[in-house]
Protein backbone atom coordinates (compact mmCIF):
# COMPACT_ATOMS: atom_id res chain seq x y z
CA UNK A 1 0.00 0.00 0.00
CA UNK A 2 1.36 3.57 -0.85
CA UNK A 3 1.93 5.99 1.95
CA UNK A 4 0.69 9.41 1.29
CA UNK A 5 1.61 12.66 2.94
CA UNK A 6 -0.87 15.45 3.82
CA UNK A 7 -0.48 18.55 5.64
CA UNK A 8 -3.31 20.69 7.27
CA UNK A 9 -3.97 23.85 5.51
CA UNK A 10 -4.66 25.69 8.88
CA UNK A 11 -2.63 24.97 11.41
CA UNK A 12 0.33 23.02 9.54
CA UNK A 13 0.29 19.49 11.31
CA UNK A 14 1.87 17.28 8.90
CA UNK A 15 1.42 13.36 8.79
CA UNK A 16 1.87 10.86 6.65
CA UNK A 17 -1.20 8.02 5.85
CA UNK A 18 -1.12 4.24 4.47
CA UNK A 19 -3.82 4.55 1.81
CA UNK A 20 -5.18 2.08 -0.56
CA UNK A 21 -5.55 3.25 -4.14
CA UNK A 22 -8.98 2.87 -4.70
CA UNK A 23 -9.68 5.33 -1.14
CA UNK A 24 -10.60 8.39 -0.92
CA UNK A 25 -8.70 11.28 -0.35
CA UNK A 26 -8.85 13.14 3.48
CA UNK A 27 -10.23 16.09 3.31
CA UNK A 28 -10.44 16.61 7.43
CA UNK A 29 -7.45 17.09 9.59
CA UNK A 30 -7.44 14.77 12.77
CA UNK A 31 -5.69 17.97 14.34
CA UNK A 32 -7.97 20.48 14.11
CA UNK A 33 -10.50 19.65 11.55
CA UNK A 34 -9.50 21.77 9.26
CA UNK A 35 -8.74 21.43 5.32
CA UNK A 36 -6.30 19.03 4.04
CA UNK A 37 -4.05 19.18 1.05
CA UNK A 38 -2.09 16.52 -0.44
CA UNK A 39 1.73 17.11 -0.45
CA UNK A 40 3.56 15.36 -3.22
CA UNK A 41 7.24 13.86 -2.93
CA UNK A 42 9.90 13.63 -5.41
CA UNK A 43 10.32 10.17 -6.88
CA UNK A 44 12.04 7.81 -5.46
CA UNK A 45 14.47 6.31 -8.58
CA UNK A 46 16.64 8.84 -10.85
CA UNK A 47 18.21 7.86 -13.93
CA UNK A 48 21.19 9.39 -14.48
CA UNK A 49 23.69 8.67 -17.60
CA UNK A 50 23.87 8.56 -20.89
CA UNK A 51 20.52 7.13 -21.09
CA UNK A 52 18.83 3.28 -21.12
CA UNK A 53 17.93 2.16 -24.73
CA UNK A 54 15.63 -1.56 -24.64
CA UNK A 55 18.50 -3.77 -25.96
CA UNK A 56 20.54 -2.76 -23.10
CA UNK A 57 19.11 -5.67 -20.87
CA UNK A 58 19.38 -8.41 -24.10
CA UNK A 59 21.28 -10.82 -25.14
CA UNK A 60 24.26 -10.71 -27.31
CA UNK A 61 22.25 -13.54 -29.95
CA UNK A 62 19.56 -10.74 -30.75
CA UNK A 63 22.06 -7.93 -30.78
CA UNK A 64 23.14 -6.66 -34.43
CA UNK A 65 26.42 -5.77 -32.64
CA UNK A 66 28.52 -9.09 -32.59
CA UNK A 67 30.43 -9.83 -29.57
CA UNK A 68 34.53 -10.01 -28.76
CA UNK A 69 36.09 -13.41 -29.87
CA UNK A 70 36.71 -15.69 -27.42
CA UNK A 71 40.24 -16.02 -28.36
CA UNK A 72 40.84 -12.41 -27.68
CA UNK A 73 40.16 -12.89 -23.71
CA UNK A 74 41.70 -16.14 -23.57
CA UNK A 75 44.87 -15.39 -24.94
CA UNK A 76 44.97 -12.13 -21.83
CA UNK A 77 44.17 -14.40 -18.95
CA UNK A 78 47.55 -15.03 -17.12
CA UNK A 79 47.96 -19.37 -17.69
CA UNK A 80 48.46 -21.48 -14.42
CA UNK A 81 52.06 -21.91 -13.72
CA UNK A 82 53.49 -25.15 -13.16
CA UNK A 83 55.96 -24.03 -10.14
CA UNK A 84 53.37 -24.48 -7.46
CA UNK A 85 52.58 -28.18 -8.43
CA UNK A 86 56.55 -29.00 -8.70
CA UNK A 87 57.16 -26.81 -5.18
CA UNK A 88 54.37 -29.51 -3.69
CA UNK A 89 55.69 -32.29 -5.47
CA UNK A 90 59.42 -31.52 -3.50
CA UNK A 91 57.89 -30.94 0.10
CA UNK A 92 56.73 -34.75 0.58
């Protein structure tokens, strides 16, 4: 359920309410009984950036842009060296 914030127009008591789409808005303040007005927050989530485009979240099968060869990032991984297996080997 969505909280909303109101805020009595005559004698300021603010307060925040757990409210149910389909209710009605308050109108009455519990305070004083005076008139209520709705205060509205800024939202929650900003997107910042260069921006979000749809195939950003997709697969590289149904992207027209083909992806790096997996030679490429094979060939820059650092292989396993053979000196710890040979410094084990010695120890026993």
């Amino acid at each position: 359920m969505p909280t909303y914030a109101y805020a009595c127009k005559d004698c300021g008591h603010d307060f925040d309410v757990f409210q149910s789409f389909t209710d009605s808005t308050l109108t009455e303040c519990p305070e004083c009984q005076g008139a209520l007005r709705k205060k509205f927050n800024s939202v929650g989530v900003v997107f910042k950036g260069s921006g979000f485009y749809r195939t950003d979240s997709r697969d590289a099968k149904g992207s027209t842009v083909s992806a790096a060869p997996a030679a490429s990032s094979a060939s820059s991984t650092p292989s396993a060296s053979p000196a710890p297996a040979a410094a084990a080997a010695s120890a026993s």
